[in-house]
N, C-alpha and C. Protein backbone atom coordinates (compact mmCIF):
# COMPACT_ATOMS: atom_id res chain seq x y z
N UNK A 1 -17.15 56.39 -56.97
CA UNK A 1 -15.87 56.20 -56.34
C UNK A 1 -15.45 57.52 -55.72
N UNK A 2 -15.27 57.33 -54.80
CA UNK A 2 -14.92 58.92 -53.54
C UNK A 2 -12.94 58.38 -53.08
N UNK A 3 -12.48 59.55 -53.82
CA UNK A 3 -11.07 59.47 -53.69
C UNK A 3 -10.51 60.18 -52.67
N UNK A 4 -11.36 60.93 -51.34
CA UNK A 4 -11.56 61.62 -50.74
C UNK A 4 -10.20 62.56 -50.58
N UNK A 5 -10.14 63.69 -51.78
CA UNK A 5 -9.25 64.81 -52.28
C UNK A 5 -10.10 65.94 -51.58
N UNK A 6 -8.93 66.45 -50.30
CA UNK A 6 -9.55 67.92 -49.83
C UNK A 6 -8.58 69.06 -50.60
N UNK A 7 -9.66 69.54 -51.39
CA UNK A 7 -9.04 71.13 -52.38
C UNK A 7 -9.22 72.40 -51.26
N UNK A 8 -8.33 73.04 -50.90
CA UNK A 8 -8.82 74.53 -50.47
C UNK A 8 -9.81 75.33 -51.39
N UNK A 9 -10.84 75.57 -50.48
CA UNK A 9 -11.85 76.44 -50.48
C UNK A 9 -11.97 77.11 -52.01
N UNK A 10 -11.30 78.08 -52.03
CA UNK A 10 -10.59 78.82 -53.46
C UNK A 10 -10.53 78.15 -54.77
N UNK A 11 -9.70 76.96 -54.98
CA UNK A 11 -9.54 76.20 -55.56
C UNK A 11 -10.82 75.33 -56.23
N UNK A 12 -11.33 74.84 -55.02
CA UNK A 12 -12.51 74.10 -55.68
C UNK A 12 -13.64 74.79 -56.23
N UNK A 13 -13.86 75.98 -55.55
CA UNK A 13 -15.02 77.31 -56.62
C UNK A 13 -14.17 77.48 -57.70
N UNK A 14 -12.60 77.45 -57.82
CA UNK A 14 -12.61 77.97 -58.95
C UNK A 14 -12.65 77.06 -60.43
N UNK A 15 -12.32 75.78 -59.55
CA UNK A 15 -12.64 74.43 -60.58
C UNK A 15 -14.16 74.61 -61.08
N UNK A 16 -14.80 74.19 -60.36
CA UNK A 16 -15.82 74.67 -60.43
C UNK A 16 -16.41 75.50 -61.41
N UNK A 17 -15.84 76.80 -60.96
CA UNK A 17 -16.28 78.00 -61.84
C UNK A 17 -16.22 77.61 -63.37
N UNK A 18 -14.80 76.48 -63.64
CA UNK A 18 -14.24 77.05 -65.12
C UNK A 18 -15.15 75.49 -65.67
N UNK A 19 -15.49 74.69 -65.02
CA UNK A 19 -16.07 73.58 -65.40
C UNK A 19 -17.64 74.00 -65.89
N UNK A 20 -18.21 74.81 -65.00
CA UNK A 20 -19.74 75.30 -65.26
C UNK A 20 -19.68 76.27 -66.52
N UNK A 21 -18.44 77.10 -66.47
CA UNK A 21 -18.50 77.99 -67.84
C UNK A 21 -18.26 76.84 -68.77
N UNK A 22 -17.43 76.36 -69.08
CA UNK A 22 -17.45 75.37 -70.33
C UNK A 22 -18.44 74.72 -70.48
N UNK A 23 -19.69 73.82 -69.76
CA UNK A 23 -20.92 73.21 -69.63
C UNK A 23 -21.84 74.16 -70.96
N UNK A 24 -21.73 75.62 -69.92
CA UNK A 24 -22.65 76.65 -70.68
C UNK A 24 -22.43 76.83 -71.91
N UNK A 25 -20.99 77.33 -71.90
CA UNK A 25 -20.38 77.62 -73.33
C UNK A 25 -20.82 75.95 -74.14
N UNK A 26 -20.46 75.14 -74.07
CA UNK A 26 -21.19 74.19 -75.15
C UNK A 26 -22.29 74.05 -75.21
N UNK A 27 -23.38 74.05 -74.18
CA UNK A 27 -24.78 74.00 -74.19
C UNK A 27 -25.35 75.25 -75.50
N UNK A 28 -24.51 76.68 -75.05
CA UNK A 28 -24.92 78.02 -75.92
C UNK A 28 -24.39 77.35 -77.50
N UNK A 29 -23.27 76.90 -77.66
CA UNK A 29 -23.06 76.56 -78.73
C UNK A 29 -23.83 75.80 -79.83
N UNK A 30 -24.34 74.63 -78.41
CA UNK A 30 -24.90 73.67 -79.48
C UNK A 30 -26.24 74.20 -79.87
N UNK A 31 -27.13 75.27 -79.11
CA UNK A 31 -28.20 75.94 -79.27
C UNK A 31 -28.14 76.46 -80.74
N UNK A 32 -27.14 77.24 -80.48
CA UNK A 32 -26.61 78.15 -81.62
C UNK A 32 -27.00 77.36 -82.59
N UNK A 33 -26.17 76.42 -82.85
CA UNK A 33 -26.12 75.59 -83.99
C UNK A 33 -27.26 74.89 -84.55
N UNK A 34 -27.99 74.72 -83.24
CA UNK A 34 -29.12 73.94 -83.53
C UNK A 34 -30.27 74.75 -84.14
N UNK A 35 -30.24 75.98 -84.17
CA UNK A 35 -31.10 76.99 -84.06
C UNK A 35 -31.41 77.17 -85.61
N UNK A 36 -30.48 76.74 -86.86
CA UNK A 36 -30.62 77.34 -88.36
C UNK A 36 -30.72 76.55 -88.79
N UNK A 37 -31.74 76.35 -89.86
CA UNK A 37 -32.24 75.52 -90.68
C UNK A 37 -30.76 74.60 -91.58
N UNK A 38 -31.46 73.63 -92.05
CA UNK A 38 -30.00 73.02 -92.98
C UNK A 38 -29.76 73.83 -94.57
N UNK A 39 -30.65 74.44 -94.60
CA UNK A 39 -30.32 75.34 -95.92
C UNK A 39 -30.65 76.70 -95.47
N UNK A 40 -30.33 77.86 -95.54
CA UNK A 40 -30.41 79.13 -94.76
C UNK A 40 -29.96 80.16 -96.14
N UNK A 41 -30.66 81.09 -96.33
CA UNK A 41 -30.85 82.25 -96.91
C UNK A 41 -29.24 83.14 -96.52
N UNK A 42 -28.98 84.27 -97.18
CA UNK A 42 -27.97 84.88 -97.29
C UNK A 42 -27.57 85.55 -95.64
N UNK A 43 -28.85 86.21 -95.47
CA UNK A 43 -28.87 86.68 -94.11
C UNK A 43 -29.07 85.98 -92.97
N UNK A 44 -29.08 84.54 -93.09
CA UNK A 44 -29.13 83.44 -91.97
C UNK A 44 -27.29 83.68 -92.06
N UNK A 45 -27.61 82.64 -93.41
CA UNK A 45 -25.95 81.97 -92.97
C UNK A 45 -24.78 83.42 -92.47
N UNK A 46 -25.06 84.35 -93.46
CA UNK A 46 -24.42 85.51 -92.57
C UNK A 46 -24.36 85.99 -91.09
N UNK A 47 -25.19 85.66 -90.48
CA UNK A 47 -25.83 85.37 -88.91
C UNK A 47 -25.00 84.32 -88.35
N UNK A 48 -25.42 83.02 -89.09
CA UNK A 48 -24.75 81.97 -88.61
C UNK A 48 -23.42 81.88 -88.85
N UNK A 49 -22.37 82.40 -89.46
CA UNK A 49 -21.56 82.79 -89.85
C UNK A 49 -20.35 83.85 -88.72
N UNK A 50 -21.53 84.57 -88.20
CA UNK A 50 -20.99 85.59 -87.14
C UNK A 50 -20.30 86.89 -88.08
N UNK A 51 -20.59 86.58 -89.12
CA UNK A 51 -20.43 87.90 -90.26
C UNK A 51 -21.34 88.78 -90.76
N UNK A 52 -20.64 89.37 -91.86
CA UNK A 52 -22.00 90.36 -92.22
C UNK A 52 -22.55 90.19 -93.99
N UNK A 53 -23.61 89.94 -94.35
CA UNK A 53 -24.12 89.60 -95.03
C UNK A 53 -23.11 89.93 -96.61
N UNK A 54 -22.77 91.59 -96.66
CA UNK A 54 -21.70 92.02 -97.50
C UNK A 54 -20.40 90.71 -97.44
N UNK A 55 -20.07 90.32 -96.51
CA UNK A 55 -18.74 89.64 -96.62
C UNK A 55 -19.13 88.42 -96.69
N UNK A 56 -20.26 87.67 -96.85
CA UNK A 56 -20.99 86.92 -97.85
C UNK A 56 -20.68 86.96 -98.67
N UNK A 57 -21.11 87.80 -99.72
CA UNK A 57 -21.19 88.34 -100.52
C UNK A 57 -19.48 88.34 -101.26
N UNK A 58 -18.79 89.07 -100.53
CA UNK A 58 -17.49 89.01 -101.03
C UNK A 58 -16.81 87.75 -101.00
N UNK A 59 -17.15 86.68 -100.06
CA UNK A 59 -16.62 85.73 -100.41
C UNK A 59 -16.99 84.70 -101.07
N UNK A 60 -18.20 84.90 -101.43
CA UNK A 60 -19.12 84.24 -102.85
C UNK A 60 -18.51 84.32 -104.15
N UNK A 61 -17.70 85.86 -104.26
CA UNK A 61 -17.39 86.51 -105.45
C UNK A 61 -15.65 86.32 -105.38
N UNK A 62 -15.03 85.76 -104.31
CA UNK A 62 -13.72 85.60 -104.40
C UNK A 62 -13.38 84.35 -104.90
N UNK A 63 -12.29 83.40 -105.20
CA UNK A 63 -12.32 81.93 -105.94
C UNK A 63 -11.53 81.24 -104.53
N UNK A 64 -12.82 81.44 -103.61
CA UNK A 64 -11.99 80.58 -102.30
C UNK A 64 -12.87 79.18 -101.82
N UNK A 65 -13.51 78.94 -103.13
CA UNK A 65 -14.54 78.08 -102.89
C UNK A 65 -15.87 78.19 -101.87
N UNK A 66 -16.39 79.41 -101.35
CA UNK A 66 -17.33 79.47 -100.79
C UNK A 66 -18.75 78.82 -101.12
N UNK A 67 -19.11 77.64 -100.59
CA UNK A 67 -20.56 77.18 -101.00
C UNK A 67 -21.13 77.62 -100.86
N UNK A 68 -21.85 77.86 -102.00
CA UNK A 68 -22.98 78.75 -102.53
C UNK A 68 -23.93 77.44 -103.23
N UNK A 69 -25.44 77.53 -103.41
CA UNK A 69 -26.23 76.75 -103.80
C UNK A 69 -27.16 77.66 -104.45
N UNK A 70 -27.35 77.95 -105.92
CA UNK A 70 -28.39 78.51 -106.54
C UNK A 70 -29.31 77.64 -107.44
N UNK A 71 -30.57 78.16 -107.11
CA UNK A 71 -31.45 77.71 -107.68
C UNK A 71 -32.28 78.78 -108.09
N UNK A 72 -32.39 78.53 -109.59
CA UNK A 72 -33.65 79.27 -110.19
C UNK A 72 -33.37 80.49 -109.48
N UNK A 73 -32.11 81.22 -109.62
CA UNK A 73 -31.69 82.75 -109.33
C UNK A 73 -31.56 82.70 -107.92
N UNK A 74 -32.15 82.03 -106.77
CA UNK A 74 -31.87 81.93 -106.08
C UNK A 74 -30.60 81.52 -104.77
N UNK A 75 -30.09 82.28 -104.34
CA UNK A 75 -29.10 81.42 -103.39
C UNK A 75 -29.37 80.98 -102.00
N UNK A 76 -28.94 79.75 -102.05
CA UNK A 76 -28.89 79.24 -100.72
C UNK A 76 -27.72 78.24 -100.27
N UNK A 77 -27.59 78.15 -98.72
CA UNK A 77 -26.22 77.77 -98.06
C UNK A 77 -26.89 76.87 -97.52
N UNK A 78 -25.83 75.61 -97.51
CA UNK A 78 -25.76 74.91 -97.06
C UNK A 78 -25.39 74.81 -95.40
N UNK A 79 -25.91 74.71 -94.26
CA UNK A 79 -25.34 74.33 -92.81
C UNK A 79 -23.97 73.41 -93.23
N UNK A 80 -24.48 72.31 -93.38
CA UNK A 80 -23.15 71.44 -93.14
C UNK A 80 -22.17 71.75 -94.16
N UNK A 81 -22.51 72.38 -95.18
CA UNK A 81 -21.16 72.75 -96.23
C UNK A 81 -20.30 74.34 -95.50
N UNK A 82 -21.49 75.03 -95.11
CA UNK A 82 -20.67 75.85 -94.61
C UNK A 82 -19.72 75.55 -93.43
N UNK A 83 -19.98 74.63 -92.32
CA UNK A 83 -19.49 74.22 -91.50
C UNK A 83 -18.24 73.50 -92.13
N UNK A 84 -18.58 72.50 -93.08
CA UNK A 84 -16.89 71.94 -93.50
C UNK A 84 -15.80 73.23 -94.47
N UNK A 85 -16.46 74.53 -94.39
CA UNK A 85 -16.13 75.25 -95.31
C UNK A 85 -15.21 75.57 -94.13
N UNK A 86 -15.61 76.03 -93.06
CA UNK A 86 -14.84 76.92 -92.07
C UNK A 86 -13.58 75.84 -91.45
N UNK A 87 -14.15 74.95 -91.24
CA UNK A 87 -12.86 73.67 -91.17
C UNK A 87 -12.06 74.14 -92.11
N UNK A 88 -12.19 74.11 -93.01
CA UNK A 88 -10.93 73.68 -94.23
C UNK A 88 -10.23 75.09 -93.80
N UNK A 89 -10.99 76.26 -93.24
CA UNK A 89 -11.04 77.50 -93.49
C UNK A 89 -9.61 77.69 -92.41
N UNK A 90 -9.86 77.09 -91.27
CA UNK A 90 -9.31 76.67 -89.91
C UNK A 90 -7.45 76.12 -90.13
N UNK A 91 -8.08 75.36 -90.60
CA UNK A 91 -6.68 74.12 -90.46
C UNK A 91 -6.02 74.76 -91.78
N UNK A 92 -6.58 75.80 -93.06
CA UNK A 92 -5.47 76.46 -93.79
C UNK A 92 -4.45 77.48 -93.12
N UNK A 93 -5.46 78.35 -92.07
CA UNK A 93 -4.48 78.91 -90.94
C UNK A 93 -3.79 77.94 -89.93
N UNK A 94 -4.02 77.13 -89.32
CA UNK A 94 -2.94 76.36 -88.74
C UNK A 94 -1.98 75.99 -89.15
């Protein structure tokens, strides 16, 4: 369907512009996301996280409910727990 809308010049690059950045920006995102295993080591999820492995660490050791998964001395994170972690994490600041 052609609604035949003439935008000045300006206007339509800049529609444009902000439509192709958002495309990217979710395409990079979903990469991102797609990129880490569903259980990830300290220094993944810290990665995936966009933090630093120490503040892992500190929030493992704080009582803010950080999922943590140990096995046999081992720790490991959950993707999707960490993801509903940062939700909850989200909407306590809102």
């Amino acid at each position: 369907m052609d609604i035949g809308l003439n935008l000045p010049p300006e206007l339509e690059t800049s529609i444009n512009n902000t439509v192709s950045a958002a495309v990217n920006k979710a395409v990079e995102d979903t990469k991102r996301a797609n990129s880490y295993p569903p259980y990830m080591n300290q220094r993944q999820a810290a990665k995936y996280l966009g933090t630093s492995p120490a503040t892992v660490i500190r929030w493992e050791k704080a009582d803010i409910g950080f999922p943590t998964i140990t096995i046999e001395g081992s720790k490991h994170y959950s993707k999707a727990a960490l993801d509903e972690w940062m939700t909850k994490q989200q909407a306590q600041q809102d």
